[in-house]
C-alpha atoms as a PDB file:
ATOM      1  CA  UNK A   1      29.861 113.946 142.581  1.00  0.00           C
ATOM      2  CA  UNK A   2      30.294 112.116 139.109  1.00  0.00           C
ATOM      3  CA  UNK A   3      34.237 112.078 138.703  1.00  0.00           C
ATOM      4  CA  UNK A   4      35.256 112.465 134.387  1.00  0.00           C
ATOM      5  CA  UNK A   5      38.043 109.172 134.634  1.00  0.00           C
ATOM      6  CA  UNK A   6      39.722 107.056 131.729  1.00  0.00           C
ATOM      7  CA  UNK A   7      41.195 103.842 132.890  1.00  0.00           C
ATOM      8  CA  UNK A   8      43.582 101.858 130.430  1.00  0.00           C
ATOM      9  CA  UNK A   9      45.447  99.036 130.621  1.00  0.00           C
ATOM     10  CA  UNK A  10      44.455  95.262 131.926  1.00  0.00           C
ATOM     11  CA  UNK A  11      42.131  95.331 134.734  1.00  0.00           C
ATOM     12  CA  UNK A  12      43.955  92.966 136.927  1.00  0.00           C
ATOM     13  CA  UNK A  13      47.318  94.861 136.443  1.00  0.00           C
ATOM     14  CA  UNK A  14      48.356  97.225 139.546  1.00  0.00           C
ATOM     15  CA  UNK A  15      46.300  99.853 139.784  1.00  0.00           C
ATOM     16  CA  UNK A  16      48.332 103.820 139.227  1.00  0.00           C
ATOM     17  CA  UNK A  17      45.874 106.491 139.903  1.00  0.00           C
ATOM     18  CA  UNK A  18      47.106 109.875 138.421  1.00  0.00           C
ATOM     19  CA  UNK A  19      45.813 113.303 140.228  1.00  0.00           C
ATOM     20  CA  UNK A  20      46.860 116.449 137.708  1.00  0.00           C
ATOM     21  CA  UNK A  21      47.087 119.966 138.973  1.00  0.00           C
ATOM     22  CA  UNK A  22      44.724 123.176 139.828  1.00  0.00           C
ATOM     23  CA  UNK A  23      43.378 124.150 136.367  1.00  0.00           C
ATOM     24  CA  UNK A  24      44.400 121.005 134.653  1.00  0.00           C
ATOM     25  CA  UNK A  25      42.954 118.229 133.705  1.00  0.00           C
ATOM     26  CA  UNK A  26      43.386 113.935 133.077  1.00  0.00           C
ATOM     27  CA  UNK A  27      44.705 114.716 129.996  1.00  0.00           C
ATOM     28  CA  UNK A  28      48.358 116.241 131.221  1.00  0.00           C
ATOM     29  CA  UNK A  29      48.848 112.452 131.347  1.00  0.00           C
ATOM     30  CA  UNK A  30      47.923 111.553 128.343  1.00  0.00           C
ATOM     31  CA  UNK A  31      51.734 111.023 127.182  1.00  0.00           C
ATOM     32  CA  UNK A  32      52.614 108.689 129.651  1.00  0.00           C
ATOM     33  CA  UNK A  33      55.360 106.386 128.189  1.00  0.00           C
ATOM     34  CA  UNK A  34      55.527 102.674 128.216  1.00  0.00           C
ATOM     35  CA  UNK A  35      57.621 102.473 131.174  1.00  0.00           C
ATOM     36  CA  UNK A  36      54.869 104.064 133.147  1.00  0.00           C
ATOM     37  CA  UNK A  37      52.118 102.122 131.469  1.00  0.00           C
ATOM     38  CA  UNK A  38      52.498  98.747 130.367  1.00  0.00           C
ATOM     39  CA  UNK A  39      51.225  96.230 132.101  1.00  0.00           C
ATOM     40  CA  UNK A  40      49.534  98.307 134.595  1.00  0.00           C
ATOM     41  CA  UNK A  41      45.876  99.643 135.131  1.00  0.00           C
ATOM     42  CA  UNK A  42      46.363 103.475 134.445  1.00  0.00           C
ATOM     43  CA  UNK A  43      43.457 105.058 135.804  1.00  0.00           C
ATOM     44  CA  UNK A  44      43.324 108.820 135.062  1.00  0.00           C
ATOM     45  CA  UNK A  45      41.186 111.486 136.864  1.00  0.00           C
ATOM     46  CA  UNK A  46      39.573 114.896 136.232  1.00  0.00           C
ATOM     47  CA  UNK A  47      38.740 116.473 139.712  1.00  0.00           C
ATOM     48  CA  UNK A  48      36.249 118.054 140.568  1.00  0.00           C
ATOM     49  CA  UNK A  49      35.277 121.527 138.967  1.00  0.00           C
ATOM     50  CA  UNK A  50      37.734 120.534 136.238  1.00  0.00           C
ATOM     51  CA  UNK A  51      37.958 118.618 132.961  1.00  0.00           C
ATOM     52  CA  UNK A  52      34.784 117.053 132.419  1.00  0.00           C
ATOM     53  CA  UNK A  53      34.052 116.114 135.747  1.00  0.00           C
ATOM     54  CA  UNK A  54      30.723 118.049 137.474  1.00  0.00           C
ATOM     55  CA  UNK A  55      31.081 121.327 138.952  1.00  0.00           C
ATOM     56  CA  UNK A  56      30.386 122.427 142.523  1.00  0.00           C
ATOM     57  CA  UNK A  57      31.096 126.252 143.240  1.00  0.00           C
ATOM     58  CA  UNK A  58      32.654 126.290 146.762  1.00  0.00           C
ATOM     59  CA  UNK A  59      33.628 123.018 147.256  1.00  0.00           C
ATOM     60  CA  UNK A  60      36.858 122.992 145.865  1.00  0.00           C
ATOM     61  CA  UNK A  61      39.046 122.393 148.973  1.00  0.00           C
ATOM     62  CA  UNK A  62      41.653 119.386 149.972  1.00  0.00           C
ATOM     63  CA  UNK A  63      39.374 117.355 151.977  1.00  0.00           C
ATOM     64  CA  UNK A  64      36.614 117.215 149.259  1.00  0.00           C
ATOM     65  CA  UNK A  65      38.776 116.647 146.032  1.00  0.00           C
ATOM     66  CA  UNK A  66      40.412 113.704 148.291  1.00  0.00           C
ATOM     67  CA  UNK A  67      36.942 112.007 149.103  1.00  0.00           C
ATOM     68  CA  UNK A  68      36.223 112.351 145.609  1.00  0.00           C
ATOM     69  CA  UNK A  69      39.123 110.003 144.874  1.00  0.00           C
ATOM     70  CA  UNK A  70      38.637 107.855 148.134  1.00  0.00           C
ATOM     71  CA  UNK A  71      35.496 106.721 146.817  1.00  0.00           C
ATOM     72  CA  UNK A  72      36.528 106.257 143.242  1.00  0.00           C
ATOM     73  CA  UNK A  73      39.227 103.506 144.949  1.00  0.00           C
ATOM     74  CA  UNK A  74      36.382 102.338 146.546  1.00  0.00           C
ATOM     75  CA  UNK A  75      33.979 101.858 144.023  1.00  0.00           C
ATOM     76  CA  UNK A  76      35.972 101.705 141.218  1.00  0.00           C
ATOM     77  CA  UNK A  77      39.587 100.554 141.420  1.00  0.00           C
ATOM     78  CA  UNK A  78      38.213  97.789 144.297  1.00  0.00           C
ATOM     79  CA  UNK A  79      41.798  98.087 145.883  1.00  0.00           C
ATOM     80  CA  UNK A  80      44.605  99.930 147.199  1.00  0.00           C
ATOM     81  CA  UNK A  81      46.671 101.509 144.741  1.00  0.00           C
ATOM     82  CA  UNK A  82      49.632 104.106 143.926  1.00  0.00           C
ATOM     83  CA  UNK A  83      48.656 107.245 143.805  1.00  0.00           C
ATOM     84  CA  UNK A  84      50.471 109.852 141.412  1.00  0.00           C
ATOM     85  CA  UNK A  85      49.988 113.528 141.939  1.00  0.00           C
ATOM     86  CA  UNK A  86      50.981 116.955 140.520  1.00  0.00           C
ATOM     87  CA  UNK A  87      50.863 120.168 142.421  1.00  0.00           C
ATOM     88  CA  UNK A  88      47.200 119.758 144.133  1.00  0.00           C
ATOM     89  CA  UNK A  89      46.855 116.718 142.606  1.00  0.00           C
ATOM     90  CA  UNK A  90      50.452 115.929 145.126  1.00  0.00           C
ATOM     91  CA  UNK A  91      48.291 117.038 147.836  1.00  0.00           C
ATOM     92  CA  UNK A  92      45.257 115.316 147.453  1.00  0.00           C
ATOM     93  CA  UNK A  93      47.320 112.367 146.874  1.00  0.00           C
ATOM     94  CA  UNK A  94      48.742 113.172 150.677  1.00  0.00           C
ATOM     95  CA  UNK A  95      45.555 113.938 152.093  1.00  0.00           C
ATOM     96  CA  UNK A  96      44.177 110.149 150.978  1.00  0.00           C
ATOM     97  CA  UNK A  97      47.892 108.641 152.214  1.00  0.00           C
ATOM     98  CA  UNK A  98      46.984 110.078 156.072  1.00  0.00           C
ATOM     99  CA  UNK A  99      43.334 109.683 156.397  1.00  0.00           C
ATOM    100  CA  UNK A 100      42.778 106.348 154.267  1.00  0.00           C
ATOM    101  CA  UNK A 101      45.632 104.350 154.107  1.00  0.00           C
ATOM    102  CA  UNK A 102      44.133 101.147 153.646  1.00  0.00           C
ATOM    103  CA  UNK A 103      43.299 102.447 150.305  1.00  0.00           C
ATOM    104  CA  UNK A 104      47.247 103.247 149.012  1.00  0.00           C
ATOM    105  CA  UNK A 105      50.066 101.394 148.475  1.00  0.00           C
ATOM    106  CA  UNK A 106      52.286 104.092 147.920  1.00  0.00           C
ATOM    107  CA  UNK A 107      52.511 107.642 146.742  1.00  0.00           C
ATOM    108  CA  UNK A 108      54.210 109.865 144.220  1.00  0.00           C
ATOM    109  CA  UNK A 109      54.147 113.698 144.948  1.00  0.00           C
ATOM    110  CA  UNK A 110      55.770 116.093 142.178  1.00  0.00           C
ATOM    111  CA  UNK A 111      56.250 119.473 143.787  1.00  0.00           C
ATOM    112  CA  UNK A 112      52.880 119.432 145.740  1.00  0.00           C
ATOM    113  CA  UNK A 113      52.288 122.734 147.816  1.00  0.00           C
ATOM    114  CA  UNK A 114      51.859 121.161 150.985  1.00  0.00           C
ATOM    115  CA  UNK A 115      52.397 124.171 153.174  1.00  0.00           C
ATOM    116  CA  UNK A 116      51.513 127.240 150.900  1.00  0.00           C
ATOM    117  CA  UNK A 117      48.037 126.829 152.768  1.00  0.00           C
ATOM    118  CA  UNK A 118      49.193 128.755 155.267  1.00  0.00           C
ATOM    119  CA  UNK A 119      48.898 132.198 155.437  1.00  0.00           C
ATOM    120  CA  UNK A 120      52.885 133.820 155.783  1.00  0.00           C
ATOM    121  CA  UNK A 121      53.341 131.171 152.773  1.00  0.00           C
ATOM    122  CA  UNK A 122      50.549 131.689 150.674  1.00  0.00           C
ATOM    123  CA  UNK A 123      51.520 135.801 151.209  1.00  0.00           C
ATOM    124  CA  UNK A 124      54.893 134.578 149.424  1.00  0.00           C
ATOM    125  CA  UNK A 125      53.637 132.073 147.121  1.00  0.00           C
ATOM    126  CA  UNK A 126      54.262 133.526 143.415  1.00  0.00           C
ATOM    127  CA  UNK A 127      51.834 131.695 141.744  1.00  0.00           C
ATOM    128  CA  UNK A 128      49.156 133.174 143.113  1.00  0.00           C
ATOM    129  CA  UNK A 129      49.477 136.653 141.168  1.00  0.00           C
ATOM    130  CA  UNK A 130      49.524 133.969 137.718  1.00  0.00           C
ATOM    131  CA  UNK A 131      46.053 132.196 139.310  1.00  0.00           C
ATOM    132  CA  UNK A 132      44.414 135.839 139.253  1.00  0.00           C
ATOM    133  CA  UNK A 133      45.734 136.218 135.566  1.00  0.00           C
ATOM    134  CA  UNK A 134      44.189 133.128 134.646  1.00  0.00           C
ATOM    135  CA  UNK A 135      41.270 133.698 135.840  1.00  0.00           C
ATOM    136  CA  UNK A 136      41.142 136.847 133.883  1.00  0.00           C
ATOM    137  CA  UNK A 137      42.415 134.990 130.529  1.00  0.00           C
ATOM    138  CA  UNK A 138      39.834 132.194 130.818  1.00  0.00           C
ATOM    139  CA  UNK A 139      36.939 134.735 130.888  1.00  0.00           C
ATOM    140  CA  UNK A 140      38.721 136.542 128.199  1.00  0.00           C
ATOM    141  CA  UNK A 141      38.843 133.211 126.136  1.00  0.00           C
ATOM    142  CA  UNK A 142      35.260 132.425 126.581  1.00  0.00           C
ATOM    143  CA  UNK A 143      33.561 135.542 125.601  1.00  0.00           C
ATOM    144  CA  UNK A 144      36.326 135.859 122.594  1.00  0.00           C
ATOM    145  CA  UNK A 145      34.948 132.018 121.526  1.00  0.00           C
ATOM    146  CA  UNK A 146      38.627 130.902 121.190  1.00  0.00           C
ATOM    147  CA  UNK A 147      39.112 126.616 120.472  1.00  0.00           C
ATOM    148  CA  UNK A 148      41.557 124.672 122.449  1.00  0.00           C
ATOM    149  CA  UNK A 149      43.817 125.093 119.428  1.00  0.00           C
ATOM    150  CA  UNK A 150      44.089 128.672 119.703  1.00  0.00           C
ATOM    151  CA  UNK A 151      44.600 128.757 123.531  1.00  0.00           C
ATOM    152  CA  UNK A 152      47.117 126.428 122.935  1.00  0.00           C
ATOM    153  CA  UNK A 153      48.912 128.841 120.422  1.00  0.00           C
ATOM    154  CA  UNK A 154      48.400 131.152 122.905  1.00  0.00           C
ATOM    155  CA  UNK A 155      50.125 129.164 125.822  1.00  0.00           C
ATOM    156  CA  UNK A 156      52.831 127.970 122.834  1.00  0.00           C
ATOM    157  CA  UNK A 157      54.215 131.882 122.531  1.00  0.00           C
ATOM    158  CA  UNK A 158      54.234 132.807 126.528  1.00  0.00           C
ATOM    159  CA  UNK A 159      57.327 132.629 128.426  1.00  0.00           C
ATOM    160  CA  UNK A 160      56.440 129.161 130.205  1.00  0.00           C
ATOM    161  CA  UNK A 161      55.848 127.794 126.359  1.00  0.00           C
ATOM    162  CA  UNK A 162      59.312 127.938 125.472  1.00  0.00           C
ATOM    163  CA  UNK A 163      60.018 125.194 128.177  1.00  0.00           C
ATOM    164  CA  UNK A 164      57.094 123.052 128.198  1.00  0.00           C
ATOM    165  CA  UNK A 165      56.581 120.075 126.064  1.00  0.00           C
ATOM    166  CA  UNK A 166      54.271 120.803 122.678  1.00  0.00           C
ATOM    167  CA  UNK A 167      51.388 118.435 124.164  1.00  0.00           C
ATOM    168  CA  UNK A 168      51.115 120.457 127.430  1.00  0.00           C
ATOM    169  CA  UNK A 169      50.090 123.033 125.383  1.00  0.00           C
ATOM    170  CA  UNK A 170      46.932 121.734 124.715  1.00  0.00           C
ATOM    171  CA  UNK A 171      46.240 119.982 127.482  1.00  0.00           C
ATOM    172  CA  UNK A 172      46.797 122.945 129.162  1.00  0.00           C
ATOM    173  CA  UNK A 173      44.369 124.898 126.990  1.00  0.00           C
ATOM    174  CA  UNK A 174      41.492 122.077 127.337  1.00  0.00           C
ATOM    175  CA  UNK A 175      41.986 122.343 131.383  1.00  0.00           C
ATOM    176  CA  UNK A 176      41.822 125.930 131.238  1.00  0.00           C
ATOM    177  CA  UNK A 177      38.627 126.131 129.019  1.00  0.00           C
ATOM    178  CA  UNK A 178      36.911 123.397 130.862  1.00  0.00           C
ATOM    179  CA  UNK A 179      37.494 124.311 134.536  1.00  0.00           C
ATOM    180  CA  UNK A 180      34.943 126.256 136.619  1.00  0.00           C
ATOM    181  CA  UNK A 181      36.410 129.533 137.240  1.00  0.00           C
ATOM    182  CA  UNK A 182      35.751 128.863 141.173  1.00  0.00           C
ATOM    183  CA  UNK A 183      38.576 126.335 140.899  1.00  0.00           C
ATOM    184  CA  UNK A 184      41.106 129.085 140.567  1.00  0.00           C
ATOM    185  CA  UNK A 185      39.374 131.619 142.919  1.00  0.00           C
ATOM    186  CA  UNK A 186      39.219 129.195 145.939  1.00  0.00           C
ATOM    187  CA  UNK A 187      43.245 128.518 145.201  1.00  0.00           C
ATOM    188  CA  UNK A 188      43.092 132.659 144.923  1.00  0.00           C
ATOM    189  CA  UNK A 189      42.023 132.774 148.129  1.00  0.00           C
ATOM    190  CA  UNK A 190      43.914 130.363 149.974  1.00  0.00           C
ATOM    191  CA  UNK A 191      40.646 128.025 150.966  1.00  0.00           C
ATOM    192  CA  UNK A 192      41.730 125.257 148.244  1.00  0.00           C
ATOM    193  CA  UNK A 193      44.938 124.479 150.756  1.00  0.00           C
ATOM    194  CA  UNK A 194      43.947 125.531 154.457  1.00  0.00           C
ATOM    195  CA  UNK A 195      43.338 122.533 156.120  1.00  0.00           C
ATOM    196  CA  UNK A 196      45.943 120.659 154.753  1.00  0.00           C
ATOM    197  CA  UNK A 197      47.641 118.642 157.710  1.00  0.00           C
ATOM    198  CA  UNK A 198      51.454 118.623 157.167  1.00  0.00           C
ATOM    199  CA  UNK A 199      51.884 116.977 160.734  1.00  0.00           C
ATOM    200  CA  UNK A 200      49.931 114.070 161.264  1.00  0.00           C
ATOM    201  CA  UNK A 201      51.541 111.058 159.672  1.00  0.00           C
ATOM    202  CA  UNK A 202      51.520 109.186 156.584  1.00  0.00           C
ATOM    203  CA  UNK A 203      52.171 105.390 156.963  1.00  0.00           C
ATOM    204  CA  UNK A 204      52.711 105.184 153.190  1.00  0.00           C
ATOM    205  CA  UNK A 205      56.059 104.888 151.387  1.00  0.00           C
ATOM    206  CA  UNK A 206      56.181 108.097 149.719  1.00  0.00           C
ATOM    207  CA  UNK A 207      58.372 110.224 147.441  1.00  0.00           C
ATOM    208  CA  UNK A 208      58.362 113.675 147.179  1.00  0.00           C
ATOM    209  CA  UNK A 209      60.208 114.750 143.815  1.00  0.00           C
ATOM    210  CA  UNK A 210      60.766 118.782 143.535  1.00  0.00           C
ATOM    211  CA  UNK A 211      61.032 121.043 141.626  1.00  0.00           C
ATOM    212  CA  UNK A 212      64.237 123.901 141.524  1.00  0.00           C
ATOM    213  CA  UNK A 213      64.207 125.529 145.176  1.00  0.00           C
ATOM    214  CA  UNK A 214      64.062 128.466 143.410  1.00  0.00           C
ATOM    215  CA  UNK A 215      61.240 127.408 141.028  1.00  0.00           C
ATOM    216  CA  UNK A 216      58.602 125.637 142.154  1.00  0.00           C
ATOM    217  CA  UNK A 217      55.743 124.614 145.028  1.00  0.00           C
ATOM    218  CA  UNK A 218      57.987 123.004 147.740  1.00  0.00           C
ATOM    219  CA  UNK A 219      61.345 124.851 147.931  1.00  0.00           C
ATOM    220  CA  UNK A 220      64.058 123.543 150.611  1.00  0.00           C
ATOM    221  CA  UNK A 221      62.810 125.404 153.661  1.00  0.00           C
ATOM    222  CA  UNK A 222      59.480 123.427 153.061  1.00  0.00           C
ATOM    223  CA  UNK A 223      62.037 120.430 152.798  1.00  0.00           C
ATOM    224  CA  UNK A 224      63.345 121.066 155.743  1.00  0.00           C
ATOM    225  CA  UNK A 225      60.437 121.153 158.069  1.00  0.00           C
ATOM    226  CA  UNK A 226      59.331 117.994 155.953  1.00  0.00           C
ATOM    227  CA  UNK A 227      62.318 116.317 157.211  1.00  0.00           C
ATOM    228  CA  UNK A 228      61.906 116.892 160.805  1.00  0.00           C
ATOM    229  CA  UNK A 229      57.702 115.684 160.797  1.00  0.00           C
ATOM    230  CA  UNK A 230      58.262 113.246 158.608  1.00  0.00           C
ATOM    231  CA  UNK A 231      61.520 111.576 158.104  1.00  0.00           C
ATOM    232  CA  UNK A 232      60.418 108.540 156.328  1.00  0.00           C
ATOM    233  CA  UNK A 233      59.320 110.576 153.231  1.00  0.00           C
ATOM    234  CA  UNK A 234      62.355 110.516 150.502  1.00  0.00           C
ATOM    235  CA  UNK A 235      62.693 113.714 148.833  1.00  0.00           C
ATOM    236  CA  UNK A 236      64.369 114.155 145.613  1.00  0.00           C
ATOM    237  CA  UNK A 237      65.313 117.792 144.255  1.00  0.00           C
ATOM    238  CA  UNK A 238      65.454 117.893 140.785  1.00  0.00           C
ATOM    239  CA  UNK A 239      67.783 121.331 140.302  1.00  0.00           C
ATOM    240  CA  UNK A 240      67.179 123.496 137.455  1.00  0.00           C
ATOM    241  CA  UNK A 241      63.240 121.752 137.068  1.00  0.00           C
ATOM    242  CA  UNK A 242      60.074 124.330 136.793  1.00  0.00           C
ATOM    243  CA  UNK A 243      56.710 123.280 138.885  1.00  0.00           C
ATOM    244  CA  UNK A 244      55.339 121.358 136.098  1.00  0.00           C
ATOM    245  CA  UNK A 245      58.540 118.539 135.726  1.00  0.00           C
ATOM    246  CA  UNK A 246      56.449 116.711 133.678  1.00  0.00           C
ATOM    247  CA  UNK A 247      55.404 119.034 131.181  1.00  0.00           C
ATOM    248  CA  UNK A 248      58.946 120.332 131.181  1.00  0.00           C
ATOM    249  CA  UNK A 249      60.959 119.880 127.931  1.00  0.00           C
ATOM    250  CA  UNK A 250      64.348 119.594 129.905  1.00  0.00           C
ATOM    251  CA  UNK A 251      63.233 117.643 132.570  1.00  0.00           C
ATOM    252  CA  UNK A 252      60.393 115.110 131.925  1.00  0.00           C
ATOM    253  CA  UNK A 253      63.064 112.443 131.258  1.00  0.00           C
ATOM    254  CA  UNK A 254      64.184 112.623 134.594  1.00  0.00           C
ATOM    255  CA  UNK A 255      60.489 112.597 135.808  1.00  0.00           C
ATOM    256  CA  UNK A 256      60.143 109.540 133.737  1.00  0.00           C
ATOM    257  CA  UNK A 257      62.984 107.916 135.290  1.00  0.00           C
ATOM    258  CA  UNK A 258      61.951 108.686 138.596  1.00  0.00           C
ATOM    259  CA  UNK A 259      58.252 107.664 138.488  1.00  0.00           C
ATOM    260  CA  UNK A 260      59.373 104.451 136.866  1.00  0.00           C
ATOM    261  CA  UNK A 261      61.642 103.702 139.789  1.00  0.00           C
ATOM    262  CA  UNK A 262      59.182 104.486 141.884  1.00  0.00           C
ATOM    263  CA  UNK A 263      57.021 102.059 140.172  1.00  0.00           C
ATOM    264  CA  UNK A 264      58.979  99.272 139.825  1.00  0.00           C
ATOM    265  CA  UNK A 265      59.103  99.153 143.155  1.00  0.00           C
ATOM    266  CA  UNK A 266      55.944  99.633 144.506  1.00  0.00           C
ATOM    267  CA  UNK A 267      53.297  99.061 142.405  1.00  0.00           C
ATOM    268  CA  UNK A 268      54.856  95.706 140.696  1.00  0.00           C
ATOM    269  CA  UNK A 269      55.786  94.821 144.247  1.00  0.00           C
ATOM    270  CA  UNK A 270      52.697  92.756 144.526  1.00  0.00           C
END
């Protein structure tokens, strides 16, 4: 599996890896401040099935986006690292924590899903009417021939565009475009999250920041049962923030401030 990544930064500084959401793509971090970057080998990832990474119908579950990534650390970054992930990307970033911890130094979740793989919660999970719309909207876009530009405008005049920043429009629109379509049915049908473990443990420090319990991928009954299997994990509610706190225009300051704490004292531990 040949994995689309951009790596900046110097080679020998401590290695971030950043894991973006279903339907997105590496470049939802393409904004990243200098508190988040300098001085530190940014290594940015397009999963598989999305971006410009190769396609493989079917395949698009936990465990297989996560050995993607394990052997990028291996091969690749050459040693442990922090791992930063959105929404899957949160969850892939989890998987890797519990099954290769030798590769990770720490992790950063924002709003992962880790329990929506389960069927009572996928039932309730609201997002998965808006994955059968996209679905719908990226065939639409094809056949119409629309650019990135115009799915962006697009994106720019929906509801969510009124509180996301103006560069998550388009690099919403490129993931979108770019993605195999079997990427969103798999997370349709509730095979992207099934297996995920949320009892084993992680032996990683690891923050979970959320969104809104009324907004987002991990609301507080999720925290709750978090808290009991896992009570090493910090979790920080941001109140008021959407799923996507760092494409939020109200909110990615705090997800700045958060990530960089988070930094500071992990990855510069070293």
């Amino acid at each position: 599996m040949r994995l689309h990544v951009q790596a900046d930064g110097p080679p020998d500084g401590a290695p971030v890896v950043f894991l973006h959401g279903v339907s997105g793509s590496l470049e939802t971090y393409a904004w990243l401040p200098p508190e988040i970057v300098d001085g530190r080998r940014v290594v940015r990832v397009d999963l598989r099935g999305h971006g410009e990474s190769d396609r493989a119908t079917g395949t698009y579950r936990v465990s297989e986006y996560g050995s993607d990534v394990v052997e990028l650390l291996r091969s690749d970054v050459g040693r442990p690292a922090v791992l930063v992930g959105h929404s899957l990307g949160g969850v892939v970033a989890w998987w890797i924590a519990q099954n290769h911890p030798d590769l990770v130094v720490a992790a950063f979740l924002e709003d992962p899903p880790l329990y929506m793989g389960e069927p009572a919660e996928h039932e309730r999970n609201e997002a998965i009417p808006i994955f059968a719309t996209l679905i719908e909207a990226a065939a639409r876009w094809h056949e119409e021939g629309l650019s990135e530009q115009e799915v962006a405008a697009q994106l720019a005049a929906s509801p969510r565009g009124l509180e996301s920043t103006d560069d998550s429009y388009r690099s919403s629109a490129h993931g979108l475009l770019a993605m195999d379509p079997g990427v969103l049915e798999q997370a349709y049908d509730r095979s992207t999250l099934a297996e995920t473990d949320t009892l084993s443990p992680v032996r990683v420090p690891l923050v979970l920041l959320a969104a809104d319990d009324a907004l987002g991928a991990f609301p507080e009954r999720h925290a709750a049962r978090l808290r009991r299997t896992h009570p090493d994990v910090e979790i920080v509610r941001v109140d008021g923030a959407p799923h996507w706190i760092h494409d939020s225009r109200a909110y990615r300051a705090a997800y700045v401030s958060h990530l960089a704490r988070f930094l500071a004292a992990h990855a510069d531990a070293g």
